[in-house]
N, C-alpha and C. Protein backbone atom coordinates (compact mmCIF):
# COMPACT_ATOMS: atom_id res chain seq x y z
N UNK A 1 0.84 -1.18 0.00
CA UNK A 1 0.00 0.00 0.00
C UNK A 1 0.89 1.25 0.00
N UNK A 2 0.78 2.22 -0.90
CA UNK A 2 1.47 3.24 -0.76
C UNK A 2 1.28 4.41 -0.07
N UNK A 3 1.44 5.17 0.87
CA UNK A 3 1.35 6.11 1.57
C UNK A 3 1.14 7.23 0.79
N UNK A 4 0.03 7.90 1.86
CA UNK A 4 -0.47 9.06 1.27
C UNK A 4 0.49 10.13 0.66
N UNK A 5 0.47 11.27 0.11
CA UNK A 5 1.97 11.96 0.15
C UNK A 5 1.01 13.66 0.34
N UNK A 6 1.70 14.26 0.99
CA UNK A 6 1.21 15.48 1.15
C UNK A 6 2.21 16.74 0.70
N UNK A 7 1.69 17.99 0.43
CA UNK A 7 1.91 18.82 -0.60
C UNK A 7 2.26 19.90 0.54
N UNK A 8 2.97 20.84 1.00
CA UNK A 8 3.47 22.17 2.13
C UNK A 8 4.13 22.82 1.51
N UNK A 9 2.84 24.12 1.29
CA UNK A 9 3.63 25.34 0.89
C UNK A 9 3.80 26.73 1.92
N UNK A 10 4.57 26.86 1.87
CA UNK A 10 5.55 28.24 2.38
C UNK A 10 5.84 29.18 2.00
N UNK A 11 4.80 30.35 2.68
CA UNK A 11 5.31 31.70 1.74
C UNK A 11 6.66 32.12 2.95
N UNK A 12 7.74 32.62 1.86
CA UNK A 12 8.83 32.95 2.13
C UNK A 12 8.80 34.59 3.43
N UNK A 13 7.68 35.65 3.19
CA UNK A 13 7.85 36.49 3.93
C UNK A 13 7.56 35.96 5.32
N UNK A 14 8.42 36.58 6.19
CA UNK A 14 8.74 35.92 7.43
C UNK A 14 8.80 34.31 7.61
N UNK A 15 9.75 34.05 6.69
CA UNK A 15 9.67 32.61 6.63
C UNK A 15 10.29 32.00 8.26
N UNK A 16 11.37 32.83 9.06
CA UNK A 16 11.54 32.35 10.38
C UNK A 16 10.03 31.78 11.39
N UNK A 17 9.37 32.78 10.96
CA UNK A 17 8.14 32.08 11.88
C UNK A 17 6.99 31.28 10.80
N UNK A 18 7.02 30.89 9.74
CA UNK A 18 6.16 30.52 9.01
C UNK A 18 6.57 28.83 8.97
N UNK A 19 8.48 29.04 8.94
CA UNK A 19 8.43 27.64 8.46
C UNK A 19 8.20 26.91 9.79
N UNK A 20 7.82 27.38 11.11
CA UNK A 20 7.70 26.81 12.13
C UNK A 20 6.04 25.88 12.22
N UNK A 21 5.81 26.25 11.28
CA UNK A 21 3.94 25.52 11.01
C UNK A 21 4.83 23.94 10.39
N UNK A 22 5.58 23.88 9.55
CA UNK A 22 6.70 22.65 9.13
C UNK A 22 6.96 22.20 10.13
N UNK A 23 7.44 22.73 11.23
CA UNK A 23 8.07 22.23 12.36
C UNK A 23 6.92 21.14 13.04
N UNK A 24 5.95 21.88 13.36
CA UNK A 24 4.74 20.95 14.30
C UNK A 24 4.21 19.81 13.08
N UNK A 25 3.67 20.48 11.39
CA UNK A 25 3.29 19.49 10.75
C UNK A 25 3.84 17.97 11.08
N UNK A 26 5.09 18.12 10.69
CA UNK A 26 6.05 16.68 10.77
C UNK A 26 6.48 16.07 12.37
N UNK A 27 5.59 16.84 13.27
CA UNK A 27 5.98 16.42 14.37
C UNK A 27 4.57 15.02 14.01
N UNK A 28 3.14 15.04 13.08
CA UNK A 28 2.64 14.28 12.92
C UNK A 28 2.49 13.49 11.92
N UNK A 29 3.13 13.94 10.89
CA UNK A 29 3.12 13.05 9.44
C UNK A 29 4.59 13.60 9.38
N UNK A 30 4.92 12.08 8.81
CA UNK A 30 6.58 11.34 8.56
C UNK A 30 7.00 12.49 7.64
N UNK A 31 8.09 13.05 7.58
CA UNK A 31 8.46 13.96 6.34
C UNK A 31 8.56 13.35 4.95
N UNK A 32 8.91 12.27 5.45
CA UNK A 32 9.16 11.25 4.18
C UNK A 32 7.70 11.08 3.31
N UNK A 33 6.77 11.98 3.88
CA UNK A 33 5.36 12.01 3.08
C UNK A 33 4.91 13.24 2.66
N UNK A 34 6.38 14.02 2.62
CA UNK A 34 5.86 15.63 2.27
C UNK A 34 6.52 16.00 1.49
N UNK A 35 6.37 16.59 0.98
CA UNK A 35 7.15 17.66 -0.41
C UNK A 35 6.69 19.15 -0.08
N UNK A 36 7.83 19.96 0.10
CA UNK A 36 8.04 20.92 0.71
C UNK A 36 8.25 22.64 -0.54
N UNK A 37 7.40 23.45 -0.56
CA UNK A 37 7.42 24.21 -2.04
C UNK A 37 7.31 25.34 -0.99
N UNK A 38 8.47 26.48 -1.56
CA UNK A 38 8.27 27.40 -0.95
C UNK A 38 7.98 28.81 -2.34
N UNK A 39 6.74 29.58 -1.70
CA UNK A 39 6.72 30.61 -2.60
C UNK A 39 7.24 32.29 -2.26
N UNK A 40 7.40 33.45 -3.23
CA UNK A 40 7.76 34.36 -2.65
C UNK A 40 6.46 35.16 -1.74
N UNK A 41 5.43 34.85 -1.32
CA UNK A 41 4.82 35.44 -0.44
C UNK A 41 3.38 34.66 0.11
N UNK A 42 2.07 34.96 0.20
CA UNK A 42 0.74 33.99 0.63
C UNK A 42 0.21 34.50 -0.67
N UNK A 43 0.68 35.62 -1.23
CA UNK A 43 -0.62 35.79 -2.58
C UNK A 43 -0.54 34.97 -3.51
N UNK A 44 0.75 34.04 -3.65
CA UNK A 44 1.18 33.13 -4.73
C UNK A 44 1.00 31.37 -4.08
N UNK A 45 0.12 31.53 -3.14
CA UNK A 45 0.32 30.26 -2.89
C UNK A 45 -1.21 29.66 -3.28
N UNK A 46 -2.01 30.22 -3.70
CA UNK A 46 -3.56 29.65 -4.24
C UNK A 46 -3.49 28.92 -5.80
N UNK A 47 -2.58 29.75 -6.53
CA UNK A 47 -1.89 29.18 -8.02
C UNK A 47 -1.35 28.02 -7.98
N UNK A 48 0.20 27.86 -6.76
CA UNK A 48 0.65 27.06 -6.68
C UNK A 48 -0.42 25.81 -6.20
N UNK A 49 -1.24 25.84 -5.42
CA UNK A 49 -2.11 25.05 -4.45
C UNK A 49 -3.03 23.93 -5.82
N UNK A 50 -2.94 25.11 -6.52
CA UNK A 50 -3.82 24.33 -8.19
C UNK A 50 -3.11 23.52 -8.74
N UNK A 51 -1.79 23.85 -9.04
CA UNK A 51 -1.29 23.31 -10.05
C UNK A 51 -0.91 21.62 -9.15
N UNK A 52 -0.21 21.55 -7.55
CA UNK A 52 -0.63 20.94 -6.88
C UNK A 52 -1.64 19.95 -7.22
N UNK A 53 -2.67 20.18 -6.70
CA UNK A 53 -4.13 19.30 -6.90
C UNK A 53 -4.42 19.20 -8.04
N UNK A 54 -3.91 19.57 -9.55
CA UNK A 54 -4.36 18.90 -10.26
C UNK A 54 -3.42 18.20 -10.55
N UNK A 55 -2.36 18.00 -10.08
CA UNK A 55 -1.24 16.66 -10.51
C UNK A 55 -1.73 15.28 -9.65
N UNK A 56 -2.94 15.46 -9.07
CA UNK A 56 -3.02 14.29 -8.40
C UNK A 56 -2.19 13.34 -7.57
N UNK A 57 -1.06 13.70 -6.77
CA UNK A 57 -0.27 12.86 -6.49
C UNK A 57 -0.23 13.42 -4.55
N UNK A 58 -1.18 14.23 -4.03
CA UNK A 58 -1.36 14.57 -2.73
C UNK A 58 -2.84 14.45 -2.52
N UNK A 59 -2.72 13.83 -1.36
CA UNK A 59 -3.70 13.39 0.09
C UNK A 59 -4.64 15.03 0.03
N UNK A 60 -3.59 15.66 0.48
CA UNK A 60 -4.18 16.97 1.09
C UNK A 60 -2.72 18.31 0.50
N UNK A 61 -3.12 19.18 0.99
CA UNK A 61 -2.29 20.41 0.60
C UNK A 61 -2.24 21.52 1.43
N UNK A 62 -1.18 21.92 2.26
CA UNK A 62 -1.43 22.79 3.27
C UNK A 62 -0.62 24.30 2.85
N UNK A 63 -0.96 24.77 3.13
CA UNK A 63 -0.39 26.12 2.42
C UNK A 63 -0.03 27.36 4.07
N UNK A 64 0.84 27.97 4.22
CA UNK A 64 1.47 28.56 5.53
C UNK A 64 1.68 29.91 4.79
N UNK A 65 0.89 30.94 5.98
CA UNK A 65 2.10 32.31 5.14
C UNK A 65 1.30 33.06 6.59
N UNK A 66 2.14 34.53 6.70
CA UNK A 66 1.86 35.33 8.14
C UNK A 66 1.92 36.35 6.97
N UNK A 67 0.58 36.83 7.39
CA UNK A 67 0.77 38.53 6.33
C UNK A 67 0.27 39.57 8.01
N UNK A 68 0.74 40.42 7.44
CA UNK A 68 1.05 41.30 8.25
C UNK A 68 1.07 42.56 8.26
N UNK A 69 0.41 43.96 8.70
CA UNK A 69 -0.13 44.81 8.39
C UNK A 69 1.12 45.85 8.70
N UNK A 70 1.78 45.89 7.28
CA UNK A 70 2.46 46.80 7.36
C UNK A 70 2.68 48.48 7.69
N UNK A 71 1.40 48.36 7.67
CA UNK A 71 0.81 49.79 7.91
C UNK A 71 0.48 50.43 6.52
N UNK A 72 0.23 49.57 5.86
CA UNK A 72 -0.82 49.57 4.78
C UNK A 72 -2.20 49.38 4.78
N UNK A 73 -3.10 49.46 4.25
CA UNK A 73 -4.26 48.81 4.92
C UNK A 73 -4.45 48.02 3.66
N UNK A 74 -3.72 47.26 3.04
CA UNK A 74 -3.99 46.30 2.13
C UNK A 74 -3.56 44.74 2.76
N UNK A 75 -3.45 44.35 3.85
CA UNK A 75 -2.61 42.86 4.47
C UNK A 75 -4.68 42.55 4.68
N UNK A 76 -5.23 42.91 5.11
CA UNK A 76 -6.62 41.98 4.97
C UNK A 76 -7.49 41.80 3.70
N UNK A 77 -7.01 42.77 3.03
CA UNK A 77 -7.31 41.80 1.13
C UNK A 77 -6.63 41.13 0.81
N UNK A 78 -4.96 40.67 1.42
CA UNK A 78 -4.49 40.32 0.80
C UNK A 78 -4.97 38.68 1.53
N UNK A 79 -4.77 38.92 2.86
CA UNK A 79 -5.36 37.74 3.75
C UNK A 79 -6.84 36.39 3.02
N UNK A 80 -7.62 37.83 2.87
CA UNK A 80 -9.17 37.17 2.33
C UNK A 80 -8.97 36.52 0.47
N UNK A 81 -8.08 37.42 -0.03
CA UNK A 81 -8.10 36.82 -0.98
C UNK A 81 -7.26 35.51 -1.49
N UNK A 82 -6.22 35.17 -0.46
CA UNK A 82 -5.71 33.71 -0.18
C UNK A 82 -6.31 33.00 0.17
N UNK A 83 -7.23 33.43 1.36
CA UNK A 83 -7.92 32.05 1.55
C UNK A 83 -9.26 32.00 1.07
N UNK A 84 -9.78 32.88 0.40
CA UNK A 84 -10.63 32.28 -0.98
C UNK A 84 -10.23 31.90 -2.27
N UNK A 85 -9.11 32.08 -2.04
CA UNK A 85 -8.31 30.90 -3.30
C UNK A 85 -7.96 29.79 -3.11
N UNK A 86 -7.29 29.83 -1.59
CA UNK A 86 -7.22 28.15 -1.66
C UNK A 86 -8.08 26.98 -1.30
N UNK A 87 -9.53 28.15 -1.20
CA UNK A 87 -10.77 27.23 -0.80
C UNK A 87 -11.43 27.00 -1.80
N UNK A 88 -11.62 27.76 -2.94
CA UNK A 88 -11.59 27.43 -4.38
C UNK A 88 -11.31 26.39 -4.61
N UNK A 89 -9.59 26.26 -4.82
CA UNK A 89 -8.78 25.47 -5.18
C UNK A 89 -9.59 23.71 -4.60
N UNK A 90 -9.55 23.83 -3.31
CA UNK A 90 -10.29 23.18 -2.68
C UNK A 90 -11.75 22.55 -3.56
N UNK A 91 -12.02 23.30 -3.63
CA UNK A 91 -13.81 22.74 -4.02
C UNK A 91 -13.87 22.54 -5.50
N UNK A 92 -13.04 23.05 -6.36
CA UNK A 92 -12.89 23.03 -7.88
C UNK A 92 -12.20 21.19 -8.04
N UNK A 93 -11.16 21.12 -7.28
CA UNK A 93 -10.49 19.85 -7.56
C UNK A 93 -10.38 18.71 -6.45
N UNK A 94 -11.36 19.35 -5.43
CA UNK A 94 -11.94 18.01 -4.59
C UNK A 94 -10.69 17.71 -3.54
N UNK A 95 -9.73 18.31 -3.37
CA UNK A 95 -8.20 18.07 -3.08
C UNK A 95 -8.52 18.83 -2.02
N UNK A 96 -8.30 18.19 -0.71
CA UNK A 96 -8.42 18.85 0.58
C UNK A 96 -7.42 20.27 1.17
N UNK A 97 -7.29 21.62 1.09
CA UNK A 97 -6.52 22.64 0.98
C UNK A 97 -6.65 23.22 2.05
N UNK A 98 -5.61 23.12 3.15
CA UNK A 98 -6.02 23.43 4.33
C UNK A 98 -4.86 24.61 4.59
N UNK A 99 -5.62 25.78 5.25
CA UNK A 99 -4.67 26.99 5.60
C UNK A 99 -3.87 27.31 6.68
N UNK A 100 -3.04 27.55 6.95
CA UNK A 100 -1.99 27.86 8.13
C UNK A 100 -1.92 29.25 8.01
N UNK A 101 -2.92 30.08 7.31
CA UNK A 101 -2.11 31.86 6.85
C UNK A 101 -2.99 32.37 8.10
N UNK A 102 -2.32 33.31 8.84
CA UNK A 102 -2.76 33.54 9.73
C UNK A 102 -2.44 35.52 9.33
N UNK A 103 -3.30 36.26 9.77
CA UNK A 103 -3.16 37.60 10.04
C UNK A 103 -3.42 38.34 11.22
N UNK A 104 -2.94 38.62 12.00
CA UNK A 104 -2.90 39.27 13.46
C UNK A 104 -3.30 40.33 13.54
N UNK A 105 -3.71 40.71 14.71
CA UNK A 105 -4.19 42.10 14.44
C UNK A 105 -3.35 43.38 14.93
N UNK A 106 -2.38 42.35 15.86
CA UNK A 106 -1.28 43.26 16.56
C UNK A 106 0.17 42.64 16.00
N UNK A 107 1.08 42.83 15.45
CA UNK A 107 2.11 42.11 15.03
C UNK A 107 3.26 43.48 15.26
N UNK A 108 4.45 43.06 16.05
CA UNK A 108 5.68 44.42 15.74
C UNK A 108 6.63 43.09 15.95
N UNK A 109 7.89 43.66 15.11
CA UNK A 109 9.01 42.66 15.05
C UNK A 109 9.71 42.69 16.63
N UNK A 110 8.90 42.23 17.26
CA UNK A 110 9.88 42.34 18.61
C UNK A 110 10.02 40.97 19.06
N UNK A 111 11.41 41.10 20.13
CA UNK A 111 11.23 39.18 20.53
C UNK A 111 10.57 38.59 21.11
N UNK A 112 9.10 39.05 21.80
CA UNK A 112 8.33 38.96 21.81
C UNK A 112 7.09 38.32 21.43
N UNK A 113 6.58 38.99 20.42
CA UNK A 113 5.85 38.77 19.50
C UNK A 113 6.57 37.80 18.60
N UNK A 114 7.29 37.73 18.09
CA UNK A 114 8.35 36.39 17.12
C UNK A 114 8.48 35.45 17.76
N UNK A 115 8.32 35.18 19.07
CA UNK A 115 8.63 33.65 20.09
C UNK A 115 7.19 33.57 19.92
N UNK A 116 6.14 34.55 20.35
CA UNK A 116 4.65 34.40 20.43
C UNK A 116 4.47 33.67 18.99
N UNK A 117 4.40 34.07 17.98
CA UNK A 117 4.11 33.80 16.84
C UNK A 117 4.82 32.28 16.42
N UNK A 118 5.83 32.58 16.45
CA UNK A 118 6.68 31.00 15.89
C UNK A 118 5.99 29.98 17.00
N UNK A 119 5.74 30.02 18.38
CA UNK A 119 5.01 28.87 18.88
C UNK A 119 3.82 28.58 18.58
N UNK A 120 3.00 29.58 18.19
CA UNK A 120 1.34 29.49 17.53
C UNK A 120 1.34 28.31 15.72
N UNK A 121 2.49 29.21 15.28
CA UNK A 121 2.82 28.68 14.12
C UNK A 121 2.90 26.92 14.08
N UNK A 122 3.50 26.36 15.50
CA UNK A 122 4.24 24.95 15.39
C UNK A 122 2.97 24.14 15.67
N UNK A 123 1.99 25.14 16.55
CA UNK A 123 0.82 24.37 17.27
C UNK A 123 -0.23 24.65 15.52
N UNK A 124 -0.21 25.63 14.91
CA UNK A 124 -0.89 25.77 13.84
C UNK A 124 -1.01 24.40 12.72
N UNK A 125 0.86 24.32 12.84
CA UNK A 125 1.00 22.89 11.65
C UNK A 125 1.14 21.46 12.57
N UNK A 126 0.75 21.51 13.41
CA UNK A 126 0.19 19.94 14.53
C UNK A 126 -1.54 20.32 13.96
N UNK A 127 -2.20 20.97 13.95
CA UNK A 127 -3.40 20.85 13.47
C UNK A 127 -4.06 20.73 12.01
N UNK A 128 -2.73 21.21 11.35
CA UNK A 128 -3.01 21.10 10.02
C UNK A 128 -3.00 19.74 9.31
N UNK A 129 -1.69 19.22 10.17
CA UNK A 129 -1.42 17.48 10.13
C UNK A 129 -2.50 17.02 10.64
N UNK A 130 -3.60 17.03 11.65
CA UNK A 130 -4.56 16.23 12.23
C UNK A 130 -5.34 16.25 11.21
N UNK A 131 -5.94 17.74 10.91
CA UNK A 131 -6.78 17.69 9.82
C UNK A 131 -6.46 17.07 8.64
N UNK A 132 -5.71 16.79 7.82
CA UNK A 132 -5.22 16.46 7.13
C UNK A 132 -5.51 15.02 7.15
N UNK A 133 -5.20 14.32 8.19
CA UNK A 133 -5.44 12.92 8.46
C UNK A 133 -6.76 12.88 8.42
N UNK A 134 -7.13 13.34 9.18
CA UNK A 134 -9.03 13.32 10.10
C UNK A 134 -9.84 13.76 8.31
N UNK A 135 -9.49 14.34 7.33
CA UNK A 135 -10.39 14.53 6.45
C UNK A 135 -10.18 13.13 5.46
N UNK A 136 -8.96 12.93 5.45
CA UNK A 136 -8.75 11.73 4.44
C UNK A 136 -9.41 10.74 4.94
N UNK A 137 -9.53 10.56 6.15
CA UNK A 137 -10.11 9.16 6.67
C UNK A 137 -11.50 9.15 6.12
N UNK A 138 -12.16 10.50 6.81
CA UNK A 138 -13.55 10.75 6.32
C UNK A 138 -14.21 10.94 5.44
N UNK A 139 -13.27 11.24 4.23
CA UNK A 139 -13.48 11.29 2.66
C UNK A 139 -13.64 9.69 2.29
N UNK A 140 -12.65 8.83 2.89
CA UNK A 140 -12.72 7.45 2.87
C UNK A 140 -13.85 6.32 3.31
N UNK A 141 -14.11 7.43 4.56
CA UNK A 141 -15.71 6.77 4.67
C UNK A 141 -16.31 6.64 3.88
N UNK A 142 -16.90 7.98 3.52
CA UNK A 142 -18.03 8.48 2.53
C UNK A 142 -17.96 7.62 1.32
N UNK A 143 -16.81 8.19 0.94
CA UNK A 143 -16.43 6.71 -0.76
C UNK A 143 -16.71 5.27 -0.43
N UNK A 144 -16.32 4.79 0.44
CA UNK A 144 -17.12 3.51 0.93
C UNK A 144 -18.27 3.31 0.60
């Protein structure tokens, strides 16, 4: 029987605390079942998430990025419009697309807030791995 294989993408801005969602994922699924794609930010990871799910060769697809309000007021379009893409992505190709992008409402680069964040992040990708499992099983039901 061949093992499921799962798909983790990584947007690169603040990748110190992003790739920490990697960290907790593989604390529950073997790495040896992941393939690891990193992009330059969260707005590019709904494209990638497609091209993904339609190669057919992943369980599920988790996608990680921290956007962050630069003091722009564009980081919550940019937020909403990732994760209505990768829920799209989701429902167009049946391929389970689960989000780790998180947007805060208070974020300053302090050490602080970066220990706060990178531990949320590790507990973020331990849930992304559950889900991940917990939907495949239940997709498995249903097809039954």
């Amino acid at each position: 029987m061949t093992l499921p294989r799962y798909a983790f993408i990584k947007a690169n801005w603040h990748a110190d605390i992003v790739s920490r969602a990697f960290d907790g994922f593989v604390e529950i699924i073997p790495p040896n079942q992941i393939e690891v794609f990193d992009v330059p930010g969260a707005f590019e990871m709904p494209l990638l998430a497609l091209d993904l799910a339609r190669s057919g060769q992943y369980a599920a697809i988790v996608a990680a990025a921290f956007v962050v309000d630069g003091g722009i007021y564009r980081h919550d379009f940019v937020a909403q419009a990732v994760v209505d893409g990768l829920m799209r992505v989701s429902l167009d190709t049946g391929v389970p697309v689960l989000s780790v992008s998180l947007t805060p409402h208070q974020y300053q680069d302090t050490d602080h807030h970066n220990a706060t964040f990178r531990a949320h992040f590790i507990e973020k990708g331990r849930e992304a791995a559950r889900a991940a499992l917990m939907i495949g099983k239940t997709r498995a039901q249903v097809a039954a």
